[in-house]
PDB file of N, CA and C in Angstrom:
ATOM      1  N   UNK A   1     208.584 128.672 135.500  1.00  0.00           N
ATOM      2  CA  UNK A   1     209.171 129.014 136.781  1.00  0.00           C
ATOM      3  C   UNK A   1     208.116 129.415 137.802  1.00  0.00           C
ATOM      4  N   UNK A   2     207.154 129.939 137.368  1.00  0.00           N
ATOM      5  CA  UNK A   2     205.775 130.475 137.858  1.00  0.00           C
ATOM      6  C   UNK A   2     204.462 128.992 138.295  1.00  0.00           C
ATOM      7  N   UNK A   3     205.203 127.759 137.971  1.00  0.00           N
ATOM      8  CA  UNK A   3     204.418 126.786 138.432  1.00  0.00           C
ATOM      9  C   UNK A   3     202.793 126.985 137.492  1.00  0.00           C
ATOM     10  N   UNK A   4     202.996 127.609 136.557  1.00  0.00           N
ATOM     11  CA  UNK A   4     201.444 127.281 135.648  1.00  0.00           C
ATOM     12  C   UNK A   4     201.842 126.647 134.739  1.00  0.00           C
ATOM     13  N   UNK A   5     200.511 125.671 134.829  1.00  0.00           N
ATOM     14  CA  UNK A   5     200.229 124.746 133.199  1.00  0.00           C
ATOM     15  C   UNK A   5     199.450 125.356 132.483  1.00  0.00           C
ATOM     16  N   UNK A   6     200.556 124.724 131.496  1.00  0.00           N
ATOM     17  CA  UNK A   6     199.541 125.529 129.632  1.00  0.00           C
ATOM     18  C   UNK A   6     198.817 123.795 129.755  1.00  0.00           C
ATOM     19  N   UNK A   7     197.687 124.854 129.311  1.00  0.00           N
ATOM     20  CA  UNK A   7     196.262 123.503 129.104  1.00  0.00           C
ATOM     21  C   UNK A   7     195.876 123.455 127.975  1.00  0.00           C
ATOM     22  N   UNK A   8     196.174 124.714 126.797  1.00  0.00           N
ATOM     23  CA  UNK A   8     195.249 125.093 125.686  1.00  0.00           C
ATOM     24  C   UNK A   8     195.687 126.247 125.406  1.00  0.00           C
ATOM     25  N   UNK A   9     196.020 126.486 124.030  1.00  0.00           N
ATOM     26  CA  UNK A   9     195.839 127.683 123.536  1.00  0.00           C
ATOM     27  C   UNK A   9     194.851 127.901 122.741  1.00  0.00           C
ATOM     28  N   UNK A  10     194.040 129.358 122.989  1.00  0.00           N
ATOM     29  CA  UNK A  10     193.399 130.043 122.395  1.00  0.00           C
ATOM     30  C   UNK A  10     193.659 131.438 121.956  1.00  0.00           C
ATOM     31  N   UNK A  11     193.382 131.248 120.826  1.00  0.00           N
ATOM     32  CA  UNK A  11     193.822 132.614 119.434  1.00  0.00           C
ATOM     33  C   UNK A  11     192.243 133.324 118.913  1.00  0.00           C
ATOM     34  N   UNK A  12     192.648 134.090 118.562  1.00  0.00           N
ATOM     35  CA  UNK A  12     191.549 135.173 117.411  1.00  0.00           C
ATOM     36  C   UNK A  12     191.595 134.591 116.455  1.00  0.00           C
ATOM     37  N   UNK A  13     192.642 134.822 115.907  1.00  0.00           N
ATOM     38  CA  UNK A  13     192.708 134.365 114.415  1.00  0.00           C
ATOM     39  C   UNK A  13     193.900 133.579 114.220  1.00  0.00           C
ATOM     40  N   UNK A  14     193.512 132.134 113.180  1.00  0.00           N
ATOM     41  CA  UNK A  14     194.419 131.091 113.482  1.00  0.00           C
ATOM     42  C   UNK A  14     194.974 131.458 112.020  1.00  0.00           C
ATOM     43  N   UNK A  15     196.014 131.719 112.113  1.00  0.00           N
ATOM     44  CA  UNK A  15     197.270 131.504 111.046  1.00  0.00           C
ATOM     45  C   UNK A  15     198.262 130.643 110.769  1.00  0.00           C
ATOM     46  N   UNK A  16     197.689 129.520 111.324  1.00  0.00           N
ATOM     47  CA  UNK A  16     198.442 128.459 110.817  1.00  0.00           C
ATOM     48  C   UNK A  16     199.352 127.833 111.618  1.00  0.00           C
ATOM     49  N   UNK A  17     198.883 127.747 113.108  1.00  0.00           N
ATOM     50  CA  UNK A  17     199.594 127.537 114.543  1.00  0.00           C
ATOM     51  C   UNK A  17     199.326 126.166 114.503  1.00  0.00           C
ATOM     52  N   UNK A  18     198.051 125.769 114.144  1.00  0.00           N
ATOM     53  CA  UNK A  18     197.619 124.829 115.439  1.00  0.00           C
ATOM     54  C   UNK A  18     197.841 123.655 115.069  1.00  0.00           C
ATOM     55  N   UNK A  19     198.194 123.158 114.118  1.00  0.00           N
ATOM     56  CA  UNK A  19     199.379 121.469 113.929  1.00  0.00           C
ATOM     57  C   UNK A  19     199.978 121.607 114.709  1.00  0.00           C
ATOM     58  N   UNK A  20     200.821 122.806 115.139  1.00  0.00           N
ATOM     59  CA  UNK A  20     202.068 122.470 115.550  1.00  0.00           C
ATOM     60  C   UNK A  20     201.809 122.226 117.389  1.00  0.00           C
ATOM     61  N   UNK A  21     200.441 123.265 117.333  1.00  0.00           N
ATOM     62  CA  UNK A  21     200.545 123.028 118.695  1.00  0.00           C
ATOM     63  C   UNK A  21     199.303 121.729 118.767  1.00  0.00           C
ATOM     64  N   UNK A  22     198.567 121.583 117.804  1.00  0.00           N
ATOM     65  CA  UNK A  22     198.370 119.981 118.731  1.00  0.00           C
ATOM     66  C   UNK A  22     199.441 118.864 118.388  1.00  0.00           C
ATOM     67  N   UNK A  23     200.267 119.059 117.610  1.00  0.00           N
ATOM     68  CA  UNK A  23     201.136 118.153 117.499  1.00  0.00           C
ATOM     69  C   UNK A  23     201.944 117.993 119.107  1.00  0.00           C
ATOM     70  N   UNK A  24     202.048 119.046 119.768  1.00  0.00           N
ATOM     71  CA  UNK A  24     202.426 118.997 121.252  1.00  0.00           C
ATOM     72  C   UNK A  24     201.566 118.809 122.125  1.00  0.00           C
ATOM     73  N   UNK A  25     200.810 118.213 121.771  1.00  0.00           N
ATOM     74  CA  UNK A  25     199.625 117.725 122.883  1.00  0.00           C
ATOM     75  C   UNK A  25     198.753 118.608 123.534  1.00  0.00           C
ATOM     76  N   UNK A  26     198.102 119.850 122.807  1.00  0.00           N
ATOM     77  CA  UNK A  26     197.758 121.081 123.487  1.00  0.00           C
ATOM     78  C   UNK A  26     196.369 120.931 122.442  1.00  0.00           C
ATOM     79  N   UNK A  27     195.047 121.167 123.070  1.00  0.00           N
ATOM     80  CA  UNK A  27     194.000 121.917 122.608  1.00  0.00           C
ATOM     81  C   UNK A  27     194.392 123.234 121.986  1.00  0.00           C
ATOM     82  N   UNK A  28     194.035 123.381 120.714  1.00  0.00           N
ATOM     83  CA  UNK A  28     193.876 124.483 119.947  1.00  0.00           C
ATOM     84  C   UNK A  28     192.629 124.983 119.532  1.00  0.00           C
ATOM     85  N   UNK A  29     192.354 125.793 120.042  1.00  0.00           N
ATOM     86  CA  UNK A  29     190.970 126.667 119.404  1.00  0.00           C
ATOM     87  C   UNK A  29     191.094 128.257 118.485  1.00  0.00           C
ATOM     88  N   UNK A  30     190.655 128.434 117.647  1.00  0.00           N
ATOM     89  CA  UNK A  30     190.539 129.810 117.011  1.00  0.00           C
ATOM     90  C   UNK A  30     189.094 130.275 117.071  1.00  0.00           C
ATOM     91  N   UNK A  31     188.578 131.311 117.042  1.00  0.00           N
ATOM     92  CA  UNK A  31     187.664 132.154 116.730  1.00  0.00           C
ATOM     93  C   UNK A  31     187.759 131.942 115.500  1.00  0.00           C
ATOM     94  N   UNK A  32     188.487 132.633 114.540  1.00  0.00           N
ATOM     95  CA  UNK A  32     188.507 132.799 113.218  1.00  0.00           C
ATOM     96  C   UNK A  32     189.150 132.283 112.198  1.00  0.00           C
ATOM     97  N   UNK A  33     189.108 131.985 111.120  1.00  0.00           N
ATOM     98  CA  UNK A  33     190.443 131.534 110.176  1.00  0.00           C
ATOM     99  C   UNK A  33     190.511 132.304 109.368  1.00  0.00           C
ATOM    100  N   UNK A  34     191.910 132.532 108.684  1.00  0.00           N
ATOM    101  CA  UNK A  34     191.917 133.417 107.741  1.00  0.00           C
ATOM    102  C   UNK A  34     190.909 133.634 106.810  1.00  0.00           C
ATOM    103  N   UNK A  35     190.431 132.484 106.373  1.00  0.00           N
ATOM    104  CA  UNK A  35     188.954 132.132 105.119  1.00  0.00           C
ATOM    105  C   UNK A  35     188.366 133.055 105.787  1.00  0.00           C
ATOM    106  N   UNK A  36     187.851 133.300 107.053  1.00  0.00           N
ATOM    107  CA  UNK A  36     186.706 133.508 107.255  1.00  0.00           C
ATOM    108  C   UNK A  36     186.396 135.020 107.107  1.00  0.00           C
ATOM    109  N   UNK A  37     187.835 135.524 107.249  1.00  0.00           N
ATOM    110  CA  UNK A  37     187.938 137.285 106.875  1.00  0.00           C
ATOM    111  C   UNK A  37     187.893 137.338 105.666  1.00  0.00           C
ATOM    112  N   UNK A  38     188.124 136.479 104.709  1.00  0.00           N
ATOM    113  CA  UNK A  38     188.416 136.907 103.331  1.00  0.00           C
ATOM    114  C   UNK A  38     189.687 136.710 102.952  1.00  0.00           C
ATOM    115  N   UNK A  39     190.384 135.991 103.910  1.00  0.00           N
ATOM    116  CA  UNK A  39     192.361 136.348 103.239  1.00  0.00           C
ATOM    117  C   UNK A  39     193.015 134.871 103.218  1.00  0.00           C
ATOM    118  N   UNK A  40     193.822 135.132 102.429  1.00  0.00           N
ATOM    119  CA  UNK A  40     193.921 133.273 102.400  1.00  0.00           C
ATOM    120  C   UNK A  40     195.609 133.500 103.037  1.00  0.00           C
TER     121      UNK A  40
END
């Protein structure tokens, strides 16, 4: 309603988002993955 485009989401830590959002045509980036803390 605010007239902004989503271009990309960016996260901290990816838990398991980002199929879904490139499956919608969106750049996904994380900083981190769970692996990378130690946690599966």
């Amino acid at each position: 309603d605010a007239g902004a485009e989503i271009v990309g989401v960016a996260v901290i830590v990816d838990r398991g988002a980002g199929a879904a959002v490139e499956a919608a045509g969106l750049p996904y980036r994380a900083a981190y993955r769970l692996a990378d803390l130690g946690l599966s």
